[in-house]
Protein backbone atom coordinates (compact mmCIF):
# COMPACT_ATOMS: atom_id res chain seq x y z
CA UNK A 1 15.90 -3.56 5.24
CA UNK A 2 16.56 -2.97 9.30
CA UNK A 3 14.94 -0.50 11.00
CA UNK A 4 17.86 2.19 12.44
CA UNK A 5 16.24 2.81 16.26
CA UNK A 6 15.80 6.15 17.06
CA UNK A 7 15.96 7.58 13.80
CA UNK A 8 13.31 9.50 12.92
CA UNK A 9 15.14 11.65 10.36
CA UNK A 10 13.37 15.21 10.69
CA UNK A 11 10.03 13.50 10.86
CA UNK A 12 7.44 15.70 13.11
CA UNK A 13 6.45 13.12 15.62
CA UNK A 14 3.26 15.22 17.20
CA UNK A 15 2.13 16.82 13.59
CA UNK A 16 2.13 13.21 12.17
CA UNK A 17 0.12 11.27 14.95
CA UNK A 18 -2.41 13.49 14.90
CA UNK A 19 -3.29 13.46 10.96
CA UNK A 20 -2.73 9.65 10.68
CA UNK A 21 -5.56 9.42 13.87
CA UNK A 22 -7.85 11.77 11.47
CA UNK A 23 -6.79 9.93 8.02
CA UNK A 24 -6.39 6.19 8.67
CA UNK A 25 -9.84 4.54 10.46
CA UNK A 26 -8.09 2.70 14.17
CA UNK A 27 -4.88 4.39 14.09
CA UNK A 28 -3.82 5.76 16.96
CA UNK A 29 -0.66 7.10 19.08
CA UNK A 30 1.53 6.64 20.92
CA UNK A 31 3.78 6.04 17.62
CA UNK A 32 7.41 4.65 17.83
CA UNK A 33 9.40 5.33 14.96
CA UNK A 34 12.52 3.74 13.19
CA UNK A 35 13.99 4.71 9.83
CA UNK A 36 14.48 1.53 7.81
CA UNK A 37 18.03 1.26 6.69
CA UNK A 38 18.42 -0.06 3.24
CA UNK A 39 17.06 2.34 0.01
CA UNK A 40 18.94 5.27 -1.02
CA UNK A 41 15.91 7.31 -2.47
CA UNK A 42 12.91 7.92 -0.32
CA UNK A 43 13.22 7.36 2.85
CA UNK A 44 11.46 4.98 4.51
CA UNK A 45 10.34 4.56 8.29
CA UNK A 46 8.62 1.47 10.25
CA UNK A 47 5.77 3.23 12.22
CA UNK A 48 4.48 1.09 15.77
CA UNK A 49 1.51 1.41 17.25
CA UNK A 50 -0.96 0.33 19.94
CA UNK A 51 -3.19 -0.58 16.65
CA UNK A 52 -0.72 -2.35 14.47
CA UNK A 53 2.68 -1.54 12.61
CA UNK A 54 2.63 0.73 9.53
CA UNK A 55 5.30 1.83 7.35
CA UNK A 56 5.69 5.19 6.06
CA UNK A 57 7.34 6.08 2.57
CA UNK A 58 8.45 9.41 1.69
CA UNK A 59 10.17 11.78 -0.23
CA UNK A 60 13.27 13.27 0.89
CA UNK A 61 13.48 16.94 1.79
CA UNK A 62 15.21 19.41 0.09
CA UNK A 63 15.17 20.22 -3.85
CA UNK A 64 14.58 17.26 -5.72
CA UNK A 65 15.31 16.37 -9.22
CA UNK A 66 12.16 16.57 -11.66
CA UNK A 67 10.11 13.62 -11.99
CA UNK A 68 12.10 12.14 -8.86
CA UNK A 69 10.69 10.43 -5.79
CA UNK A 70 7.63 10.47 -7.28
CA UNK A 71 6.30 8.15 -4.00
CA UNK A 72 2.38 9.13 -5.24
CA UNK A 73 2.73 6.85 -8.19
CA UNK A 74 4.15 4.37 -6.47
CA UNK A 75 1.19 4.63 -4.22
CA UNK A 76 -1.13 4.07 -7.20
CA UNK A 77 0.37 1.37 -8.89
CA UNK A 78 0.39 -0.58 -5.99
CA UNK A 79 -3.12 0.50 -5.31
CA UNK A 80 -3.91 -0.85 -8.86
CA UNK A 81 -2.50 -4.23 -8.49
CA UNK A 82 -4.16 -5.40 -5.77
CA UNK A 83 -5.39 -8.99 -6.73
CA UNK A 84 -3.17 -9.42 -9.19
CA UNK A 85 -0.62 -12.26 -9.64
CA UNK A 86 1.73 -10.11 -8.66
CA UNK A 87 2.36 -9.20 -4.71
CA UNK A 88 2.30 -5.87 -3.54
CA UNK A 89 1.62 -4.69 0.22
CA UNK A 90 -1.49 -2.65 0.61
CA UNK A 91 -1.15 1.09 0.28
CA UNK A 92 -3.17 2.90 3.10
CA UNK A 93 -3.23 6.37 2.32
CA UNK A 94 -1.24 9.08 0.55
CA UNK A 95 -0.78 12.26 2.12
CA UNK A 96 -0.68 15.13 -0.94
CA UNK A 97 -0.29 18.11 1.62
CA UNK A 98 3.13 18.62 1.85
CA UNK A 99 3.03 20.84 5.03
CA UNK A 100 2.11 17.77 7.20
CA UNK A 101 5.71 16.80 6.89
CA UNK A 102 7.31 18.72 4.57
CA UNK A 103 6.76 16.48 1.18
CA UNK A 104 4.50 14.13 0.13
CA UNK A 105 4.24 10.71 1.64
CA UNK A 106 2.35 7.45 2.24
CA UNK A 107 1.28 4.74 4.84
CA UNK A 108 1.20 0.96 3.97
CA UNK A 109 1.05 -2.26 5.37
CA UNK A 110 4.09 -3.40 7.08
CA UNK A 111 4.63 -6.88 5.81
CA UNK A 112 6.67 -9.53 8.38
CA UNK A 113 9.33 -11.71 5.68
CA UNK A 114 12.79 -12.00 4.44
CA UNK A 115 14.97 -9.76 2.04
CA UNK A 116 17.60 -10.62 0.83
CA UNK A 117 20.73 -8.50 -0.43
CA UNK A 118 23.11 -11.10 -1.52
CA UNK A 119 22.31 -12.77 -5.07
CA UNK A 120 23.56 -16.17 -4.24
CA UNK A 121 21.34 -16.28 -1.47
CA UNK A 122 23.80 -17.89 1.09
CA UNK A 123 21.22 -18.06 4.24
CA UNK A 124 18.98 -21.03 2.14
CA UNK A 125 19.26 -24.18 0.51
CA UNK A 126 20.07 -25.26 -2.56
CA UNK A 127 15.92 -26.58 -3.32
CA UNK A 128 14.82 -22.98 -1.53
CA UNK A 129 16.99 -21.28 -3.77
CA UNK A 130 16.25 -22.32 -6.89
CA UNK A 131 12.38 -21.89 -6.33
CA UNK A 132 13.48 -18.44 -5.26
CA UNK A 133 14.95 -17.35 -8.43
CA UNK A 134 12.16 -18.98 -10.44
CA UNK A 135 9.68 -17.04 -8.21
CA UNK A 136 11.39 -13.84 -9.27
CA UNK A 137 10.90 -15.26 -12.76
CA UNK A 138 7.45 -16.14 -12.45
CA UNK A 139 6.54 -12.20 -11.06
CA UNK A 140 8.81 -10.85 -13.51
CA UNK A 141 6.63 -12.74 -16.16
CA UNK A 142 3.19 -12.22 -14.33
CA UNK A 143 4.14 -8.22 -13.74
CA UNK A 144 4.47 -7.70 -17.81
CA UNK A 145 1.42 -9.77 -17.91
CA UNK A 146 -0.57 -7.12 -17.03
CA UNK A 147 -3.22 -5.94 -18.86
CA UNK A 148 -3.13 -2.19 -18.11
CA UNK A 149 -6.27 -0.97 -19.27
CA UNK A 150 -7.86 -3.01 -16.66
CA UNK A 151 -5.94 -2.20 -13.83
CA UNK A 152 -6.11 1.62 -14.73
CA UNK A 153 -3.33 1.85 -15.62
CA UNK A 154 -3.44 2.77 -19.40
CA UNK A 155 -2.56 6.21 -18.68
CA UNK A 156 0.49 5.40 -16.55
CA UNK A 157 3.49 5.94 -19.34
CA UNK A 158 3.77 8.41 -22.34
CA UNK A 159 3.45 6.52 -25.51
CA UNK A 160 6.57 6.25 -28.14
CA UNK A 161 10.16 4.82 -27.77
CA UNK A 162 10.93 3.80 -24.69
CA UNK A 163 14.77 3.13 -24.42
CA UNK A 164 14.76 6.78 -26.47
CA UNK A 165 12.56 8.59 -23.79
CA UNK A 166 14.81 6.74 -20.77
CA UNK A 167 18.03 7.85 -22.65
CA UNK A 168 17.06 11.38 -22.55
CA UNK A 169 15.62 11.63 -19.04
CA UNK A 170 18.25 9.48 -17.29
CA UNK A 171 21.11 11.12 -19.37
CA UNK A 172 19.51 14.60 -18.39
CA UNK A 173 19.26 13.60 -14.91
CA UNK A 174 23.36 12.92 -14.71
CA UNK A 175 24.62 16.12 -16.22
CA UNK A 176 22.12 17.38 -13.77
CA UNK A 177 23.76 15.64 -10.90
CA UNK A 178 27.36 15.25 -12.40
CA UNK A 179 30.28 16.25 -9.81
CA UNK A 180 32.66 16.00 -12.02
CA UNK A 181 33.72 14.45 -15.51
CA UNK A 182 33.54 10.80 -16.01
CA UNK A 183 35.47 9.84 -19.37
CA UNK A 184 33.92 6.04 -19.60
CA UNK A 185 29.92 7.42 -18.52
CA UNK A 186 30.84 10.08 -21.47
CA UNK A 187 31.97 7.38 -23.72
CA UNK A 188 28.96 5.39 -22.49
CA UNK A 189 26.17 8.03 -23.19
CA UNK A 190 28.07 8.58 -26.49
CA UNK A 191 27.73 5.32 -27.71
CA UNK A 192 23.95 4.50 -26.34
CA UNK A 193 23.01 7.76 -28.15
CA UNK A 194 24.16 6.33 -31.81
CA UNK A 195 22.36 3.06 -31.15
CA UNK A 196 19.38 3.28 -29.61
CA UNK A 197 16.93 0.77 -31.03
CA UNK A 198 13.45 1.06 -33.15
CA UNK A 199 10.70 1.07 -31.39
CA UNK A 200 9.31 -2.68 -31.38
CA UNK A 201 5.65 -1.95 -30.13
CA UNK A 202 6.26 -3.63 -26.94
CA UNK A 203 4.84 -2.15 -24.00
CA UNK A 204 4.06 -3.12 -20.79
CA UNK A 205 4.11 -2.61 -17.02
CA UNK A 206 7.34 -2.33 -15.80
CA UNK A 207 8.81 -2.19 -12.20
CA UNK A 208 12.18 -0.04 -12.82
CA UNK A 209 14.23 -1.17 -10.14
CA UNK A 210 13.69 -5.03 -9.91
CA UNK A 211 16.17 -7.01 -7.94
CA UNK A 212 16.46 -9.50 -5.26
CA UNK A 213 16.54 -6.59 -2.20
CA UNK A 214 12.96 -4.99 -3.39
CA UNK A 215 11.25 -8.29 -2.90
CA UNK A 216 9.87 -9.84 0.50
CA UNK A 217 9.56 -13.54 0.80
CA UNK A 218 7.67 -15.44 3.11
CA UNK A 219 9.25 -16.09 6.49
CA UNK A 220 9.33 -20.28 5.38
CA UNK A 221 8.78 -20.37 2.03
CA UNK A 222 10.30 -19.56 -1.32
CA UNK A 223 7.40 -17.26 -2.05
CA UNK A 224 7.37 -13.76 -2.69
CA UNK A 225 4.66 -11.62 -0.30
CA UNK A 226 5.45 -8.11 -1.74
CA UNK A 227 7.38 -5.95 -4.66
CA UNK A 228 9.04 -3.09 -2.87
CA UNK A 229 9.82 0.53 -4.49
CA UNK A 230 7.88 1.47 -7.45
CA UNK A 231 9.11 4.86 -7.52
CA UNK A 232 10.70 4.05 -11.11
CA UNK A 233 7.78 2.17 -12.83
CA UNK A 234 6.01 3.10 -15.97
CA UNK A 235 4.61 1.82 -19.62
CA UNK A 236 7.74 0.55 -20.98
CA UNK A 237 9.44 -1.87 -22.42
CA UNK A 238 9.47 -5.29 -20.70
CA UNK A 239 13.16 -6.45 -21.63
CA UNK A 240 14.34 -3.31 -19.90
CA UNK A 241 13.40 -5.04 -16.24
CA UNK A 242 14.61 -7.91 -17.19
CA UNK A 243 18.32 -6.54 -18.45
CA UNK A 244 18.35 -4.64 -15.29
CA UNK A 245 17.90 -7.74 -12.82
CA UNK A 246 20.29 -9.86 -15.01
CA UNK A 247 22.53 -6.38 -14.91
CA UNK A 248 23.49 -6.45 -11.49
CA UNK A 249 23.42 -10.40 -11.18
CA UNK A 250 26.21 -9.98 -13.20
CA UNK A 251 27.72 -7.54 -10.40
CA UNK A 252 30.64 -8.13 -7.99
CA UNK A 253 30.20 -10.74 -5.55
CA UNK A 254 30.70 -8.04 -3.12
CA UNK A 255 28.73 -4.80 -3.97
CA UNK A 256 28.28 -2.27 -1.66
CA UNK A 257 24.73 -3.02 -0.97
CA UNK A 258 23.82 -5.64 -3.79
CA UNK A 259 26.39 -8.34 -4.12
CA UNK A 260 26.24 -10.10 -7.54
CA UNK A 261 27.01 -13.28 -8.91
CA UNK A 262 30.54 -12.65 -10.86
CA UNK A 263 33.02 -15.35 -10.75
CA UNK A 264 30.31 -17.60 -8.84
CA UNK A 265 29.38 -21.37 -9.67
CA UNK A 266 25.88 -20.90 -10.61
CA UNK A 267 25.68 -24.67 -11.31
CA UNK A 268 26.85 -25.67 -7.95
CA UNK A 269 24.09 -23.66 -5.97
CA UNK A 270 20.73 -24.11 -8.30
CA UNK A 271 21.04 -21.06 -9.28
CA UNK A 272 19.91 -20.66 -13.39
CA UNK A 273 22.69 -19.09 -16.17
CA UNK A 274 21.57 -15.98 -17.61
CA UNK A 275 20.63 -17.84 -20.55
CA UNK A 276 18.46 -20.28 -18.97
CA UNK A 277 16.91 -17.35 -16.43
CA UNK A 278 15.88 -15.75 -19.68
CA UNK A 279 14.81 -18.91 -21.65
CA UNK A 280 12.43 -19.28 -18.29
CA UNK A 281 10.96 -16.33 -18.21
CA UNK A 282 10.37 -16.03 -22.63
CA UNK A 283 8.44 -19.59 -21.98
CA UNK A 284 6.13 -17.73 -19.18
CA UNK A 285 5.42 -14.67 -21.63
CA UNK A 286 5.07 -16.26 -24.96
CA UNK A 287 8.35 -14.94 -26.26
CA UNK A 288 10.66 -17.09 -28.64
CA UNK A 289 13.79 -15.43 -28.11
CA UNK A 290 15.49 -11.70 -27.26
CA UNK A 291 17.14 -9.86 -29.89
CA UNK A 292 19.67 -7.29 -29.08
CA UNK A 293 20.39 -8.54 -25.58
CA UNK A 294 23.96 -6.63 -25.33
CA UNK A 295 22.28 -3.01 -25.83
CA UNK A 296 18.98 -3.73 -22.77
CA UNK A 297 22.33 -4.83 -20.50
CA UNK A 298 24.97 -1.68 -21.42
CA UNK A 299 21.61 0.51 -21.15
CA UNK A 300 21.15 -0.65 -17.54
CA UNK A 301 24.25 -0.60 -15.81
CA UNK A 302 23.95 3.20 -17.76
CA UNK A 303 20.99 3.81 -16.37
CA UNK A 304 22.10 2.46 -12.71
CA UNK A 305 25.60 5.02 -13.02
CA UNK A 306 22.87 7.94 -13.43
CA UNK A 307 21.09 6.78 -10.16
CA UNK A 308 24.30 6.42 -8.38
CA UNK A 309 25.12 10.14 -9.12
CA UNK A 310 21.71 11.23 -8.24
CA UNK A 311 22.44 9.67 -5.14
CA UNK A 312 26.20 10.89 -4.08
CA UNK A 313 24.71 14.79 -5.18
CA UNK A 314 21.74 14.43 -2.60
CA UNK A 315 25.20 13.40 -0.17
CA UNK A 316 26.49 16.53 -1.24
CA UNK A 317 23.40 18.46 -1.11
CA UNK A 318 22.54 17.20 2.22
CA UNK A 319 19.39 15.36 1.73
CA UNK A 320 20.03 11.92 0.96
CA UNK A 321 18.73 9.20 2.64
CA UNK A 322 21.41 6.73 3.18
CA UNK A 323 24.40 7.96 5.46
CA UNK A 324 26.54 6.07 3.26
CA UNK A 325 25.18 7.53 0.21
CA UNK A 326 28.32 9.96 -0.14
CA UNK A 327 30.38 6.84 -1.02
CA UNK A 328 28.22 6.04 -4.06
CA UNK A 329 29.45 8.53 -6.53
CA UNK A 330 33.18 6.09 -6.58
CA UNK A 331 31.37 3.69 -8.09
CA UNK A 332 29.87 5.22 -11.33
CA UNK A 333 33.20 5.02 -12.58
CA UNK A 334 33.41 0.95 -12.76
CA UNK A 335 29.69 0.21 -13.52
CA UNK A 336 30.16 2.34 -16.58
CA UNK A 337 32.90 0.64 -17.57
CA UNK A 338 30.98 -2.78 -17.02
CA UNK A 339 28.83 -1.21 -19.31
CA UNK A 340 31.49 -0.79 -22.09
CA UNK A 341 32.73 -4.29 -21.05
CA UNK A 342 29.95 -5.68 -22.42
CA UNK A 343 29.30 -3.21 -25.84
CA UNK A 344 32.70 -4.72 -26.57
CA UNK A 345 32.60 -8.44 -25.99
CA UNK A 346 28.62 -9.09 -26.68
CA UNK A 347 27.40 -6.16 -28.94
């Protein structure tokens, strides 16, 4: 993500500066703000001071969707996996009172590294990019890894099916948002509803929205610093991250924001298949193999098409936080049909 200059996005300058001096121990004005470019759900904002730089996360104003933007558990999961194996930046404080600002927000570490919005990872090397994608494996891994109860987390998902709870909230959450009719999302809802899956007792940590442009490497080295937007996490099932990031690697080579890795030589630039990316990652967790592969993948590019229209009605709404969030709604068209690709050639 770059930071937009001047940008500040309805964001009381004076109000602000004055609780972070009172909340955060050193902080102090004058404060220099930019909104941070990339993310189409809560806004985000790169806060300079005499005493450091901060970033601010937020939700967006105006009437939100239930459950949505829920930036507070972000703020505690990160919170709760401090030194752990898997990198987070260091949540600061969480602001609850929503007249500071207008909504709830909260202040973290700003962390100096590289993201990366192209899959195939053109600015490195072939050696740097390889040990990329395995270090995306190896936090992937790590991330379901995590023994909840001891992080304090046990308490962080409701219990039952997963992919059966997701179905209904995320298919709720379109008709909610729906501008108009979509024939292949209807055939697409139709067909997850008949064949959702048993519940396999699997449950774990999961990030929601993990992909290449939510991690920060290290300015040098193929090694991940911090896991970005946690807004979506929960107890769930583990092969539901991992169908998501192999989901939109899968993706045209030139997305809109994300640009995938269809029709590219894998091979030729170190990066692993699918197959061997999920071989990888079952060696790191214990796993022997993944059963039902086709559903996890037509569930996620689902499950992307209801963010997507989530996104283009905030456009409509007024209250979204990407100016080129208006554009979005075209494309849950085509990533539900990728979606119905796949049911038909893998299922």
């Amino acid at each position: 993500m770059k930071p937009e200059a001047g940008s500040v996005e309805q964001l009381p300058l004076v109000e602000l500066t004055a609780y972070l001096e009172h909340a955060i121990p050193g902080f102090c004005g004058p404060v220099q703000v930019s909104k941070f470019s990339g993310g189409q759900s809560n806004p985000t904002f790169k806060l300079e001071t005499a005493a450091g730089v901060y970033v601010l996360r937020r939700q967006p104003p105006g009437k939100l969707l239930k459950s949505a933007h829920a930036v507070d558990r972000e703020f505690r999961v990160m919170r709760a996996l401090a030194h752990t194996e898997v990198p987070v930046p260091e949540v600061i404080h969480l602001c609850e009172d929503r007249d500071v600002i207008g909504s709830l927000f909260y202040v973290m570490e700003y962390c100096e590294g590289r993201i990366f919005w192209d899959a195939a990872l053109p600015e490195v090397d072939n050696q740097q990019r390889a040990a990329m994608y395995d270090e995306m494996n190896r936090v992937l891994a790590a991330l379901h890894s995590i023994d909840v109860g001891t992080v304090g987390l046990a308490d962080y998902g409701k219990p039952g099916n997963y992919f059966e709870r997701q179905f209904e909230r995320w298919s709720g959450q379109y008709r909610a948002s729906e501008l108009e009719p979509v024939g292949p999302m209807d055939a697409l809802i139709q067909w997850l509803g008949q064949h959702l899956p048993e519940d396999d007792g699997r449950i774990a940590l999961v990030h929601g929205d993990y992909r290449l442009d939510n991690m920060i490497f290290h300015p040098q080295h193929p090694r991940a610093m911090a896991l970005l937007d946690w807004e979506l996490s929960t107890l769930g099932h583990p092969f539901a991250d991992l169908a998501y990031q192999c989901m939109q690697l899968r993706m045209p080579k030139s997305g809109d924001k994300m640009a995938g890795l269809m029709g590219v030589d894998r091979a030729k630039l170190s990066i692993p298949s699918e197959k061997e990316y999920i071989a990888r990652y079952c060696a790191r967790c214990g796993i022997e193999r993944i059963d039902n592969w086709a559903f996890y993948l037509a569930f996620s590019f689902f499950r992307l098409a209801a963010i997507i229209q989530g996104v283009a009605k905030r456009a409509q709404d007024g209250n979204a936080s990407s100016r080129s969030a208006a554009k979005l709604g075209a494309l849950v068209d085509p990533v539900a049909r990728f979606a119905l690709d796949v049911i038909e050639k893998e299922y």
